[in-house]
C-alpha atoms as a PDB file:
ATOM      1  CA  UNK A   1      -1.208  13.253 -25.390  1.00  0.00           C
ATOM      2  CA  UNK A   2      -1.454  10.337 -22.952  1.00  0.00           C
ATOM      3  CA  UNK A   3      -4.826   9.159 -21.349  1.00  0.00           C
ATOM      4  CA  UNK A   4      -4.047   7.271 -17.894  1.00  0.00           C
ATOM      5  CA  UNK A   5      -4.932   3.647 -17.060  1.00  0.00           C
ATOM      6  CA  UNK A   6      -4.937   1.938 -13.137  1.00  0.00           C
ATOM      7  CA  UNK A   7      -5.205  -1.614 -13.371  1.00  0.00           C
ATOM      8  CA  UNK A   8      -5.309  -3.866 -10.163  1.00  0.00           C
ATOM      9  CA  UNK A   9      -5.000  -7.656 -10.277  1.00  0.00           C
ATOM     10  CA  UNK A  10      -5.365 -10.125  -7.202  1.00  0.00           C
ATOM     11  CA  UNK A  11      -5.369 -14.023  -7.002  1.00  0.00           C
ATOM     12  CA  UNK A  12      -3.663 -16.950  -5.695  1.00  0.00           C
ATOM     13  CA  UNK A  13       0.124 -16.182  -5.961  1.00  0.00           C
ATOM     14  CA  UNK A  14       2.388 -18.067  -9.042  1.00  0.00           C
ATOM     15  CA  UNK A  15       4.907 -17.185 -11.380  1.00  0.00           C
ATOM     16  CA  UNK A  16       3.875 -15.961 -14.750  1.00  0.00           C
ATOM     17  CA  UNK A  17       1.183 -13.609 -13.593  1.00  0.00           C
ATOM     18  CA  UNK A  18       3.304 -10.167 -14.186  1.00  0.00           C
ATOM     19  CA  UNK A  19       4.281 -11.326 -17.605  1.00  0.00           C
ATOM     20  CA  UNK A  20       0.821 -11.806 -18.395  1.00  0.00           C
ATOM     21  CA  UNK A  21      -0.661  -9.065 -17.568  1.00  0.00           C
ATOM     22  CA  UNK A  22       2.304  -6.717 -18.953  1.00  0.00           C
ATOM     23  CA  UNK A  23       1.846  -8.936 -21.808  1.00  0.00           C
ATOM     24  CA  UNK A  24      -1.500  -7.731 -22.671  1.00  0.00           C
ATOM     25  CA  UNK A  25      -0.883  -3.936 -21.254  1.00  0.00           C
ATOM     26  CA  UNK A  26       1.959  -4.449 -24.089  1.00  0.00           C
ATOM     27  CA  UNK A  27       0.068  -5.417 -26.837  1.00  0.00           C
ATOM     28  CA  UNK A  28      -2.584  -2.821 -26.079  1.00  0.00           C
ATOM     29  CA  UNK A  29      -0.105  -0.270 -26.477  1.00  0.00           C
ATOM     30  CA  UNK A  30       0.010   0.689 -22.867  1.00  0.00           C
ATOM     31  CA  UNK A  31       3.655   1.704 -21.219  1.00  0.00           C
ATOM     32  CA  UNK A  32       3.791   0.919 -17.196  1.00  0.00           C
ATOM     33  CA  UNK A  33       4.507   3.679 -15.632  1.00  0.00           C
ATOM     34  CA  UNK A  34       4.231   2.635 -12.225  1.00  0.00           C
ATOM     35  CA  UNK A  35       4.508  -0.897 -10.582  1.00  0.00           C
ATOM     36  CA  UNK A  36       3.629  -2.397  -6.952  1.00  0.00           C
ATOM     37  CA  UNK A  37       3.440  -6.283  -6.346  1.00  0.00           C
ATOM     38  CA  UNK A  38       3.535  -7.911  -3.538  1.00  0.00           C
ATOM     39  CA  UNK A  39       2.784 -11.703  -2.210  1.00  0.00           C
ATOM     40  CA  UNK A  40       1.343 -12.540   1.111  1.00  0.00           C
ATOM     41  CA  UNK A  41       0.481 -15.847   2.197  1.00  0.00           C
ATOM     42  CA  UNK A  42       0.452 -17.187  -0.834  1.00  0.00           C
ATOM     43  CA  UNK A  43      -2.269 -14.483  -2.449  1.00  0.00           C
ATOM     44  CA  UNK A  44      -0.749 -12.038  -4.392  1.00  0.00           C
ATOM     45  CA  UNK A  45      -1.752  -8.191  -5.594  1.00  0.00           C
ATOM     46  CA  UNK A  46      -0.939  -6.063  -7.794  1.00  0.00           C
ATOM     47  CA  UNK A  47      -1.485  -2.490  -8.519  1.00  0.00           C
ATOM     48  CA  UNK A  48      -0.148  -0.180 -11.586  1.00  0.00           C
ATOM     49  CA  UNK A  49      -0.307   2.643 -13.622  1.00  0.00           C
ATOM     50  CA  UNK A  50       0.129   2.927 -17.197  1.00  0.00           C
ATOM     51  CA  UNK A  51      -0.441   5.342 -20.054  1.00  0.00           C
ATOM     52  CA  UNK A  52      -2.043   5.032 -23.733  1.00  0.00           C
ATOM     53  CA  UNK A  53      -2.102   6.985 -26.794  1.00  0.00           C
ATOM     54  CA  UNK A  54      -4.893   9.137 -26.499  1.00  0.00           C
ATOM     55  CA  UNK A  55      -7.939   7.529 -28.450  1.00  0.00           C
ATOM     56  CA  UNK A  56      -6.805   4.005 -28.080  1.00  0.00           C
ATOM     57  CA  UNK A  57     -10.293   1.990 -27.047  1.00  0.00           C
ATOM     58  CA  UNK A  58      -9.845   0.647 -23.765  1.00  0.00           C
ATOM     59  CA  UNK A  59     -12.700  -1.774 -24.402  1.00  0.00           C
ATOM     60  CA  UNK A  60     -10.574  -4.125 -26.151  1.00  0.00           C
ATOM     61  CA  UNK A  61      -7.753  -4.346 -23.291  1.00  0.00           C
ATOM     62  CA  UNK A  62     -10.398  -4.460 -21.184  1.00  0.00           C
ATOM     63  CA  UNK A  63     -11.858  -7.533 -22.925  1.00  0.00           C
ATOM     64  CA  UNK A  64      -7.672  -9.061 -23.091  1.00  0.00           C
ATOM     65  CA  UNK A  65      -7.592  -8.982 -19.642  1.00  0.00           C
ATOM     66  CA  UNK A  66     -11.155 -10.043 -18.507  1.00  0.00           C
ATOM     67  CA  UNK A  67     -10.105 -13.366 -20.583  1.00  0.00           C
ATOM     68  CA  UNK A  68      -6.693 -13.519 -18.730  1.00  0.00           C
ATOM     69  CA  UNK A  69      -8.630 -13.004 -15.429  1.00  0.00           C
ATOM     70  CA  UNK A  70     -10.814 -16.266 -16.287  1.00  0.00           C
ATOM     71  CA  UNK A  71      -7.762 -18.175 -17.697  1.00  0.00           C
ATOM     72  CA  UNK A  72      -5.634 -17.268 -14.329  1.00  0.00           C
ATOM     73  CA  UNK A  73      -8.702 -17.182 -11.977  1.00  0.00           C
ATOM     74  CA  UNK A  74      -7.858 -13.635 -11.255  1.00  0.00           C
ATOM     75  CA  UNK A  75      -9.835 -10.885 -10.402  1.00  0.00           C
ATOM     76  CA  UNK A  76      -8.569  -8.165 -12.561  1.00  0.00           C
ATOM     77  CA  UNK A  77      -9.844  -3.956 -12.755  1.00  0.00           C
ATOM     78  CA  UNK A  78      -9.265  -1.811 -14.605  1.00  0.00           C
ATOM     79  CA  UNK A  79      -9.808   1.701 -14.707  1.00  0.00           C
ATOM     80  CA  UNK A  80      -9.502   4.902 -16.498  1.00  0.00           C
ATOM     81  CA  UNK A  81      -8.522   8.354 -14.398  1.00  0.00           C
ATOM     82  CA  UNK A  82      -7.604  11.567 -14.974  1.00  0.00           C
ATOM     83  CA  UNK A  83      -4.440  13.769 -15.259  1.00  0.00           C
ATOM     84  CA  UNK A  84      -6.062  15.048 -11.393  1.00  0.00           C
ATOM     85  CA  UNK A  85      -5.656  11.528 -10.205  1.00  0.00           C
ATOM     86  CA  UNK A  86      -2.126  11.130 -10.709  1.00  0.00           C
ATOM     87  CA  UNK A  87      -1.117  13.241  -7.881  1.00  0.00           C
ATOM     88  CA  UNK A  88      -0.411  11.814  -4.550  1.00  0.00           C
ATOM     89  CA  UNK A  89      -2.542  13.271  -1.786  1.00  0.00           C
ATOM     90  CA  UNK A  90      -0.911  16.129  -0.840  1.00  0.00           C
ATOM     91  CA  UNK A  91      -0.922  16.366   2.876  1.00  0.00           C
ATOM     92  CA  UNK A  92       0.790  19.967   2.976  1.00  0.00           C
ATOM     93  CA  UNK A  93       3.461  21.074   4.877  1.00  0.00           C
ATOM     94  CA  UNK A  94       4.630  17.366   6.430  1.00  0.00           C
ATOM     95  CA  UNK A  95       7.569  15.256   7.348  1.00  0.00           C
ATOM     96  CA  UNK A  96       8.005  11.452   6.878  1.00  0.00           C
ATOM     97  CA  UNK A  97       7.665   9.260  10.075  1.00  0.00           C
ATOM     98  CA  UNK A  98       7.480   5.452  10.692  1.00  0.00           C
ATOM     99  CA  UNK A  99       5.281   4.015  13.152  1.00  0.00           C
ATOM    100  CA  UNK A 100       5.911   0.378  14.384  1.00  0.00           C
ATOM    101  CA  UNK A 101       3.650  -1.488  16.272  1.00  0.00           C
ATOM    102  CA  UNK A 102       3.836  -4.838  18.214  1.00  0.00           C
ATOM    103  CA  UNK A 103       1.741  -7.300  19.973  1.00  0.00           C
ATOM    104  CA  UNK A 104       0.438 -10.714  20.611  1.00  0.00           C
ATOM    105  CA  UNK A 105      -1.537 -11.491  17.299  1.00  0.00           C
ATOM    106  CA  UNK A 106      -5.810 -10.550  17.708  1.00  0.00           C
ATOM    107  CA  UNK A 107      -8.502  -8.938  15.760  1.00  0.00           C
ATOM    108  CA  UNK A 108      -8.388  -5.195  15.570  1.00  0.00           C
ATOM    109  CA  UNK A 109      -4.444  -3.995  15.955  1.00  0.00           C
ATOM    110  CA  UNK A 110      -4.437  -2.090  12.694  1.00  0.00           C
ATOM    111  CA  UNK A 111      -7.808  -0.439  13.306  1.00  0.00           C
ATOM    112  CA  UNK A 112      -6.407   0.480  16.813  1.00  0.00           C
ATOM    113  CA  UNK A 113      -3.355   2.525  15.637  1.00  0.00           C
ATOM    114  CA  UNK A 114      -4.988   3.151  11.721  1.00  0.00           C
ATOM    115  CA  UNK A 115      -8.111   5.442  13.647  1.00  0.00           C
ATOM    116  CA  UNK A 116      -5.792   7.829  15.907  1.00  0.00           C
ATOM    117  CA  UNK A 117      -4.279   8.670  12.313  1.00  0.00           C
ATOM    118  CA  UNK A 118      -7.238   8.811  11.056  1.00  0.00           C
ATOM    119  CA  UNK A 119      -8.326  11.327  13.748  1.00  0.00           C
ATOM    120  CA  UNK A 120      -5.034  13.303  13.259  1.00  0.00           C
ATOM    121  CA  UNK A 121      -5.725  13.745   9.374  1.00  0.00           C
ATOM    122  CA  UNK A 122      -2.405  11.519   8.657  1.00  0.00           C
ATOM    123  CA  UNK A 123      -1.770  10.312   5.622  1.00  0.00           C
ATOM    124  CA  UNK A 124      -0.258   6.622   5.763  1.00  0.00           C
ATOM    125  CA  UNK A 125       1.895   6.430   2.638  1.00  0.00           C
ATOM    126  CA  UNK A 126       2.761   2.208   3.224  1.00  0.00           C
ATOM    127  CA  UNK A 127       1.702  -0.166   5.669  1.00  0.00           C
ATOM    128  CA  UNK A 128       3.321  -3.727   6.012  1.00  0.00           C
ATOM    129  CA  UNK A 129       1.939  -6.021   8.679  1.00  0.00           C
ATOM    130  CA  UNK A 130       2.679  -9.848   9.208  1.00  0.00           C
ATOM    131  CA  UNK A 131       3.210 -12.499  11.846  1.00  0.00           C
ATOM    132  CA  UNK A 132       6.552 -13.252  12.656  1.00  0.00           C
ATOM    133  CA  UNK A 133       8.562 -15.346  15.154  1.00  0.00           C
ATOM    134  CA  UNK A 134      10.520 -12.920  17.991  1.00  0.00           C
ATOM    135  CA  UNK A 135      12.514 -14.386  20.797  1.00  0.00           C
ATOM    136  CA  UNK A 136      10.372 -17.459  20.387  1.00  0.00           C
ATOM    137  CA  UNK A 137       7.111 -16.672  20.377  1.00  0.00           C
ATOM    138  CA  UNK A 138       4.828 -15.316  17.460  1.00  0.00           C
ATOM    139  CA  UNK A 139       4.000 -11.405  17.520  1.00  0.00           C
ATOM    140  CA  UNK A 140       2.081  -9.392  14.854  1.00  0.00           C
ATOM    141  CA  UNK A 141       4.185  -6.566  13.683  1.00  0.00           C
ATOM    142  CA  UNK A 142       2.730  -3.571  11.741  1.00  0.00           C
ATOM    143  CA  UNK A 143       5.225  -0.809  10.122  1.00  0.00           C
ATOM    144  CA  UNK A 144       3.682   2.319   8.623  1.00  0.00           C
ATOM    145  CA  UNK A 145       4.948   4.995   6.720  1.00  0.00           C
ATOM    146  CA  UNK A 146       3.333   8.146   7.673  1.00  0.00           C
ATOM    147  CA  UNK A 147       3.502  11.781   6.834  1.00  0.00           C
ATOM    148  CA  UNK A 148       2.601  13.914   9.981  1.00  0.00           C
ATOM    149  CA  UNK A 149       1.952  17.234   9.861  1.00  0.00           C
ATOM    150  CA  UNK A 150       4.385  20.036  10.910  1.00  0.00           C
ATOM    151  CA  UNK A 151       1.828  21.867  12.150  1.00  0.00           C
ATOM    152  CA  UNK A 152       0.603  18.430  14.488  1.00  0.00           C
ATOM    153  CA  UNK A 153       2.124  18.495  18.141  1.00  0.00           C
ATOM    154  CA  UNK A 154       4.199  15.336  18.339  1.00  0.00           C
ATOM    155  CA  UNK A 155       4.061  15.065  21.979  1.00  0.00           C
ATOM    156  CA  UNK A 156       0.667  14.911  21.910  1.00  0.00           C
ATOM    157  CA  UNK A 157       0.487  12.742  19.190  1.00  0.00           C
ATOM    158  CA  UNK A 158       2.890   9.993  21.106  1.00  0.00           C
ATOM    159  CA  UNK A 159       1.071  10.219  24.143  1.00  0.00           C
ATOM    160  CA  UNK A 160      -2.232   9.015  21.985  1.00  0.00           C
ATOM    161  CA  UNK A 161      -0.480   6.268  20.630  1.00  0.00           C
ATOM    162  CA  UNK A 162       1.051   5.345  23.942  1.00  0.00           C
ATOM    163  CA  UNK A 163      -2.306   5.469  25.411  1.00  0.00           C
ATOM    164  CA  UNK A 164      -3.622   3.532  22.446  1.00  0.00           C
ATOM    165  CA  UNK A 165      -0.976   0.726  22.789  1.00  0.00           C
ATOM    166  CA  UNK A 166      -1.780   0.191  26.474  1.00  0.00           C
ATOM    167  CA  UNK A 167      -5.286  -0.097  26.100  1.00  0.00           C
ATOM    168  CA  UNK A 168      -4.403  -3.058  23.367  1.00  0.00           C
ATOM    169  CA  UNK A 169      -1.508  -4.158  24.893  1.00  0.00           C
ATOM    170  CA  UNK A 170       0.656  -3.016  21.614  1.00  0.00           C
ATOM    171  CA  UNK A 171       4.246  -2.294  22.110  1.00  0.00           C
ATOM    172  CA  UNK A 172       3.933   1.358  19.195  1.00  0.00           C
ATOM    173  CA  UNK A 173       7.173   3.240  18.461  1.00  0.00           C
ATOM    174  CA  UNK A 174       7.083   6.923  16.234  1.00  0.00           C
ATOM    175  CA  UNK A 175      10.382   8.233  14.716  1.00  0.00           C
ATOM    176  CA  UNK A 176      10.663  10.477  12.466  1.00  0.00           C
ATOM    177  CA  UNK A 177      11.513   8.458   9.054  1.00  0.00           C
ATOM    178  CA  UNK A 178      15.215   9.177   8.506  1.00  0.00           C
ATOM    179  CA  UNK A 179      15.693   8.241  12.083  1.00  0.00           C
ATOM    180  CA  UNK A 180      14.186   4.904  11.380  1.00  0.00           C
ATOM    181  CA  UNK A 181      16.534   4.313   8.546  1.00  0.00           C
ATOM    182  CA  UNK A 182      19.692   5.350  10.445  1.00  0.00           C
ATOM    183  CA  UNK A 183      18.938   2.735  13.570  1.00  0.00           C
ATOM    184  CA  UNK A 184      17.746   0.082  11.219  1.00  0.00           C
ATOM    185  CA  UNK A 185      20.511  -0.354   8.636  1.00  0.00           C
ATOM    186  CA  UNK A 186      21.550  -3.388   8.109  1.00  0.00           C
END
């Protein structure tokens, strides 16, 4: 029987930081089940699940990688949930959309668009927003992965958006996920 581990780890972004924490998840006789990492800016973050043998004491893994924390200057967590845990939230009878939004870079774009799906009960599934350079000039540019609802009315929910990104001045675009992928191959 397996017990189930989440461990998140944050800090300034450089190589060797994976390898040391999988290192100690290793030798703690912990397999990684699960694995996001990403860099931004130069800060990087982490997030993973992994399973133990039932009974193994967590306190000494979570004593390995409180030291590698203060070693790396890295704020590492771990914590210990249930078999309940391990299932996404289930948002019932759905479909998968993207959402992209675009503007002039300001306080407050992703709590613009993030509280009409809040309102609309919809479950973002990924959200990537940077700066970039378009056609010049710098614009802020948020993609979400959503699921919606079947049971939502799309029109309605475009028109909230729409009405959303005028209010902020936000250029917002919703197709429906396969969509997305067709138009944006590259």
């Amino acid at each position: 029987m397996k017990e189930w581990i989440a461990v998140s780890v944050m800090g300034r972004d450089r190589p060797g930081i994976v390898a040391s924490v999988s290192r100690v998840l290793y030798h703690g006789h912990c397999n990684i089940e699960e694995l996001s990492q990403t860099a931004i800016r130069g800060q990087f973050a982490m997030i993973l699940i992994a399973s133990t043998p039932e009974g193994e004491a967590l306190s000494g893994l979570r004593s390995e990688l409180a030291g590698l924390a203060g070693d790396m200057d890295l704020q590492i967590n771990l914590r210990k949930i249930g078999d309940d845990e391990l299932c996404p939230y289930e948002a019932g009878q759905s479909e998968p959309f993207v959402i992209t939004a675009r503007a002039e870079d300001r306080p407050g774009l992703v709590y613009g668009i993030t509280e009409i799906l809040a309102q609309e009960s919809i479950n973002i599934t990924n959200l990537d927003a940077r700066v970039a350079r378009v056609g010049g000039k710098e614009e802020y540019i948020q993609l979400f992965g959503v699921d919606i609802p079947k049971s939502l009315d799309l029109d309605l929910l475009r028109e909230k958006l729409r009405k959303r990104g005028q209010e902020m001045e936000v250029v917002v675009d919703l197709q429906h996920r396969e969509i997305f992928r067709a138009i944006n191959r590259i």
